[in-house]
Protein backbone atom coordinates (compact mmCIF):
# COMPACT_ATOMS: atom_id res chain seq x y z
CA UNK A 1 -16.72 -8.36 -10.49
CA UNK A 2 -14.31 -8.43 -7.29
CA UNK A 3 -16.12 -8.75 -3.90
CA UNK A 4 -16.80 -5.55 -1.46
CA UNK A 5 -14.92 -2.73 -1.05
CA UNK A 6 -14.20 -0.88 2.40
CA UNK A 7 -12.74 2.62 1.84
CA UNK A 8 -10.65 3.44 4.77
CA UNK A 9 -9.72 7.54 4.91
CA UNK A 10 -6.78 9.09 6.26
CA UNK A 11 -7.11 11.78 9.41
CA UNK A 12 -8.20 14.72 7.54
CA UNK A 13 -11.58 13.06 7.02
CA UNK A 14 -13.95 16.33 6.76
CA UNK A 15 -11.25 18.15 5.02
CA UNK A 16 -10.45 15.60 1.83
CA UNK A 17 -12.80 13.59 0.49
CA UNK A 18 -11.95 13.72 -3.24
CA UNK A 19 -9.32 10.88 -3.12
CA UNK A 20 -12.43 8.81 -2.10
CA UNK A 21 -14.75 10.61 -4.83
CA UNK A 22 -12.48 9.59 -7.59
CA UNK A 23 -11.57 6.24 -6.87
CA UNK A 24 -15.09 5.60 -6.13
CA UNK A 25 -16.42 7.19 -9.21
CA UNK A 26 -13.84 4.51 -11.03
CA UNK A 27 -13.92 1.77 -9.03
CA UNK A 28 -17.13 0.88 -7.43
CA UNK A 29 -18.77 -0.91 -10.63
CA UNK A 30 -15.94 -3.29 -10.11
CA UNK A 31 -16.78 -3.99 -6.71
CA UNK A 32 -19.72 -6.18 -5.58
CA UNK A 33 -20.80 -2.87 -3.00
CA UNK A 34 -18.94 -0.19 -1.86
CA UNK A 35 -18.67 1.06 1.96
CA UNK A 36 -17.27 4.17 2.48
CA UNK A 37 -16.90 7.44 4.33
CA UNK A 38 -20.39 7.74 4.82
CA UNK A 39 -22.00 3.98 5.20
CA UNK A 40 -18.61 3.87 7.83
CA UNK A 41 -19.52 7.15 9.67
CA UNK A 42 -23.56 5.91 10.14
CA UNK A 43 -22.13 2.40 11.98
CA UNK A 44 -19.93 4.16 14.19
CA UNK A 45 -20.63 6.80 16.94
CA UNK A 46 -17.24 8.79 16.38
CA UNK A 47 -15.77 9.72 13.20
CA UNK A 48 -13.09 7.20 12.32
CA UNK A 49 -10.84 10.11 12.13
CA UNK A 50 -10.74 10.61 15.53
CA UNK A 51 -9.99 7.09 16.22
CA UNK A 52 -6.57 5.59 16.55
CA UNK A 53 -5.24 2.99 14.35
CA UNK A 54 -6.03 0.41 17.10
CA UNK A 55 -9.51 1.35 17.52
CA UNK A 56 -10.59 2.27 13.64
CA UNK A 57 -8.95 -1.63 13.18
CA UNK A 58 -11.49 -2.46 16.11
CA UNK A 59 -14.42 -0.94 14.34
CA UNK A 60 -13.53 -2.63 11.19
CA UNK A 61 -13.39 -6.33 12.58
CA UNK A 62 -16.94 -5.43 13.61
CA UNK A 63 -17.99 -4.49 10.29
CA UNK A 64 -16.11 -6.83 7.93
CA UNK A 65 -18.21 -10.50 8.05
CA UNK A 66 -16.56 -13.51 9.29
CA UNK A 67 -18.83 -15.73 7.35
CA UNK A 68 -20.52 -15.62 3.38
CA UNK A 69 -18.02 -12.58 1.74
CA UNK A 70 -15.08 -13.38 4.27
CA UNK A 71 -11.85 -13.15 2.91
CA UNK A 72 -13.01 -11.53 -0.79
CA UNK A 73 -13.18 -8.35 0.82
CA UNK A 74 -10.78 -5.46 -0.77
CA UNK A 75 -9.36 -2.99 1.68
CA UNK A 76 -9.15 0.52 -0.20
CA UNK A 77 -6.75 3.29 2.51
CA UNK A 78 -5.56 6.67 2.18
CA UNK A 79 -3.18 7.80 4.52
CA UNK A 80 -3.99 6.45 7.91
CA UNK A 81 -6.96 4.20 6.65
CA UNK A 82 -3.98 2.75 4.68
CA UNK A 83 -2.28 1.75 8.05
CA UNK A 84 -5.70 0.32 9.19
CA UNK A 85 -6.09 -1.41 6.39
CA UNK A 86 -2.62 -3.36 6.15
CA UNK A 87 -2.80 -3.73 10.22
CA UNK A 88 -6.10 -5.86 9.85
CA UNK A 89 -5.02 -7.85 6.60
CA UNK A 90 -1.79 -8.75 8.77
CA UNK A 91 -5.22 -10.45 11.50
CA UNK A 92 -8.19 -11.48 8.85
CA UNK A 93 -7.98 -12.52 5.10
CA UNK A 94 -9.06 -10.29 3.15
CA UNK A 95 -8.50 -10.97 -0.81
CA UNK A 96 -6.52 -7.79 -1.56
CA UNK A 97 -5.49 -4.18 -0.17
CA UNK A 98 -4.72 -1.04 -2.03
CA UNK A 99 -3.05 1.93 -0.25
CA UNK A 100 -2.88 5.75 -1.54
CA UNK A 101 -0.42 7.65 0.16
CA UNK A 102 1.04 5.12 2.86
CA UNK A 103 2.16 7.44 5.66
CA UNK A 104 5.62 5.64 5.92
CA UNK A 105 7.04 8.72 8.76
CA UNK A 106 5.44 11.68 10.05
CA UNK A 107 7.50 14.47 8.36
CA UNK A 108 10.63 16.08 10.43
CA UNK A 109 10.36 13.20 13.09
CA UNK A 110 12.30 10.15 14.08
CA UNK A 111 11.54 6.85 12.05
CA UNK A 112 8.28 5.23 13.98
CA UNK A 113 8.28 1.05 13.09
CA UNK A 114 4.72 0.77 14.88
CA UNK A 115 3.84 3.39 10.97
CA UNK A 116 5.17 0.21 8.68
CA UNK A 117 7.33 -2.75 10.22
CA UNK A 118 4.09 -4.93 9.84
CA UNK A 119 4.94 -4.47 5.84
CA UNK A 120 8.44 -6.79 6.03
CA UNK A 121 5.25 -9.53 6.93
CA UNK A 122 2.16 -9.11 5.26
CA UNK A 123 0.99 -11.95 3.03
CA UNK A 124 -1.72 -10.25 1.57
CA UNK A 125 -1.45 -8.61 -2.12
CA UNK A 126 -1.15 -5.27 -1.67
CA UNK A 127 -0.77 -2.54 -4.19
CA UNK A 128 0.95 1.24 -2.71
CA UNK A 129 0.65 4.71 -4.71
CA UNK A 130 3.13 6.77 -2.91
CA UNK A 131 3.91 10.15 -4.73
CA UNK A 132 7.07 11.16 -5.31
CA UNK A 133 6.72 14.14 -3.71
CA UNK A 134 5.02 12.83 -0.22
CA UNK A 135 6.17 14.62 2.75
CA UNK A 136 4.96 11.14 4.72
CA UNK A 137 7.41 8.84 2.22
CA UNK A 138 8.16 9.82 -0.88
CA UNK A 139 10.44 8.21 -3.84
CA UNK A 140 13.09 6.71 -1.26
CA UNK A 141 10.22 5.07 0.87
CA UNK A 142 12.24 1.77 0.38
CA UNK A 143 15.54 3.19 0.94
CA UNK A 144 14.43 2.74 4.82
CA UNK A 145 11.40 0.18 5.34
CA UNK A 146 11.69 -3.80 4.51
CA UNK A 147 8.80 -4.42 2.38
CA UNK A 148 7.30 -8.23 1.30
CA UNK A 149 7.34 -9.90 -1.40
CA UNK A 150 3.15 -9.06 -0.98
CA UNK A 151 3.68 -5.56 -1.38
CA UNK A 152 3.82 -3.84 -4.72
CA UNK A 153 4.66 -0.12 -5.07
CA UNK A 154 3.92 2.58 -8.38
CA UNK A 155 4.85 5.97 -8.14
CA UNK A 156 3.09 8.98 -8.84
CA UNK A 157 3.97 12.19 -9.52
CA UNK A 158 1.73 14.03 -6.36
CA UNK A 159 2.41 14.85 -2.97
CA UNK A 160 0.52 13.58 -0.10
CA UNK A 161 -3.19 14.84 -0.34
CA UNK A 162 -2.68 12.74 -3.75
CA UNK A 163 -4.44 15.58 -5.98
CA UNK A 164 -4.44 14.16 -9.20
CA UNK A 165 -6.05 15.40 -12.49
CA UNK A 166 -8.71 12.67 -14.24
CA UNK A 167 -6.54 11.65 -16.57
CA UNK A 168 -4.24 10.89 -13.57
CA UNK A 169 -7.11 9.36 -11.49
CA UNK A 170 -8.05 7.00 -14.77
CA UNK A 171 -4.67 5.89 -14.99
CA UNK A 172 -4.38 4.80 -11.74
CA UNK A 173 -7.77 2.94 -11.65
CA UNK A 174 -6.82 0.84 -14.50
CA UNK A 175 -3.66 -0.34 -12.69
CA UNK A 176 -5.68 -0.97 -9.74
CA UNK A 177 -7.99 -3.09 -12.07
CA UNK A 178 -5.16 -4.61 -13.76
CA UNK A 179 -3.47 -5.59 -9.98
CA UNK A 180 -7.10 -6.86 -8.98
CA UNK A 181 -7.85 -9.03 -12.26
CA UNK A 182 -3.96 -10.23 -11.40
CA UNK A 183 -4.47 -11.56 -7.86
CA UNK A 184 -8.03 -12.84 -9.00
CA UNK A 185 -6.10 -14.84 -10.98
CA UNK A 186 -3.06 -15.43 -9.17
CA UNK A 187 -0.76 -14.43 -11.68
CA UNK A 188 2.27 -12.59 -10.29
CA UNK A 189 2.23 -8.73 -10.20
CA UNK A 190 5.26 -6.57 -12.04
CA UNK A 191 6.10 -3.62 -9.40
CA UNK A 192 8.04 -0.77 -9.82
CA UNK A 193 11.72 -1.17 -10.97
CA UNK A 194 14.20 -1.94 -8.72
CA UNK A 195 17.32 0.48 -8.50
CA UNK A 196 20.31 -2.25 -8.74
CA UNK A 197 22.83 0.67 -9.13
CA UNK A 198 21.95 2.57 -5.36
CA UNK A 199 21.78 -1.68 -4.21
CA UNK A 200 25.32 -1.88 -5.59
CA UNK A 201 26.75 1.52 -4.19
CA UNK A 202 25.28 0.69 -0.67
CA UNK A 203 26.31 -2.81 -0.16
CA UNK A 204 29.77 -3.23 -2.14
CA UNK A 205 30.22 -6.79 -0.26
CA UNK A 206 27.59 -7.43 -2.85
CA UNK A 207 29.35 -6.08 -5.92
CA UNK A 208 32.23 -7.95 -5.02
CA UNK A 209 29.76 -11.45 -4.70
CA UNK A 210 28.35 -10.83 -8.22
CA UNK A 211 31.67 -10.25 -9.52
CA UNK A 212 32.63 -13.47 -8.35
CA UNK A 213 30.09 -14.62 -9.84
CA UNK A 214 27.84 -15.95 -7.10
CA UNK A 215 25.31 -13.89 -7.47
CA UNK A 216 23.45 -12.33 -10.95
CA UNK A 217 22.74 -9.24 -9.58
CA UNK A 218 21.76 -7.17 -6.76
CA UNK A 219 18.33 -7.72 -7.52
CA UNK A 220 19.22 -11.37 -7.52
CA UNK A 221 21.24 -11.07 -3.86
CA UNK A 222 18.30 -8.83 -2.57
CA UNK A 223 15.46 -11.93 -3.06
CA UNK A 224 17.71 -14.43 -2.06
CA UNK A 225 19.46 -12.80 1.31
CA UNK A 226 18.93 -9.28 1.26
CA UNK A 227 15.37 -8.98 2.33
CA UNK A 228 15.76 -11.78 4.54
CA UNK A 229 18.22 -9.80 6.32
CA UNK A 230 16.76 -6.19 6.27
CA UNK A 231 19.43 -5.05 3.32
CA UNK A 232 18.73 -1.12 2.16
CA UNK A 233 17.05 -1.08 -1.34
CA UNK A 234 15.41 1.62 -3.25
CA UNK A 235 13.15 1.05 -6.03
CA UNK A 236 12.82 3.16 -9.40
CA UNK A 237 10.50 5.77 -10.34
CA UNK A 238 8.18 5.95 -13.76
CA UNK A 239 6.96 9.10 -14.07
């Protein structure tokens, strides 16, 4: 059994609340307790929806102990309460987070860094479900935002109010049990594929390195350097 989990929802608080339903439904019996939408709501005189990143990050230092549990806590977000989530991990240990439907850019606006350039940074294992059919980031999230080494991504074939069926919703828990039981036991954790062929096609100074052989591959150039030195990269969908 991991230790507690916070579940941290996205704006549309009173609107969706079966993202929360079925991962708690699936998840809590791993979890030492589980504090959600409502145990949340009852410490806090506003709605966390109606807070701003800053100030739901403020509430949740407040709640989260610094002593006994500190640091085993697992930090559950969906959309927004994703960003609140990662933003505290990057000031308190917490043991793990898990994020469904990161909201990597508001749709038809200008690329906002304050949304994800803590991500390049984080430490903290963190697991992202992004659909491939997001409007906030979908399949070619990574094609524009430097993630860590920390963060793991898996793809899903939803859009952003991450309506799944059961079978959908079972699958996923077991890879977030999987990704726990993995950082429990601090064994590395396989992410989704990366796409050495767009790597390639964007940075042909790289092609040309391989070729002479100082480099195995782009995926081999991107760990080494490319990270390091905010390189484009895209990463391949199983769906």
């Amino acid at each position: 059994m991991f230790g507690p989990a916070y579940f941290l929802s996205g704006d549309s608080f009173l609107k969706r609340t079966a993202v929360e339903d079925a991962a708690r439904q699936r998840l809590a019996p791993v979890f030492s307790r589980w504090i959600g939408r409502e145990e949340i709501k009852v410490r806090s005189e506003e709605l966390p929806s109606r807070l701003d990143v800053s100030e739901r990050v403020a509430l949740l230092e407040k709640m989260v102990p610094a002593h006994g549990e500190a640091g085993q806590e697992v930090l559950i977000g969906r959309s927004s309460g994703g960003r609140v989530a990662t933003v505290f991990a990057m000031r308190r240990p917490v043991k793990a987070v898990i994020c469904f439907a990161y909201p990597f850019r508001h749709p038809n606006s200008v690329l906002e860094p304050i949304r994800f350039s803590h991500l390049a940074h984080i430490t903290v294992p963190t697991l992202i479900f992004q659909g491939t059919r997001d409007a906030y980031g979908a399949i070619d999230i990574t094609e524009n935002y430097a993630l860590s080494p920390a963060v793991t991504v898996r793809f899903v074939d939803t859009d952003h109010d991450f309506d799944l069926p059961p079978s959908g919703w079972d699958a996923v828990a077991q890879q977030v049990i999987k990704f726990l039981d993995s950082v429990q036991r601090q064994l590395p954790v396989k992410g989704a594929r990366f796409d050495e062929a767009f790597y390639l096609r964007t940075h042909p100074d790289v092609a040309a390195a391989i070729a002479a052989g100082e480099y195995v591959s782009g995926e081999h150039h991107f760990k080494l350097k490319g990270r390091r030195k905010g390189r484009r990269f895209r990463l391949l969908a199983d769906t």
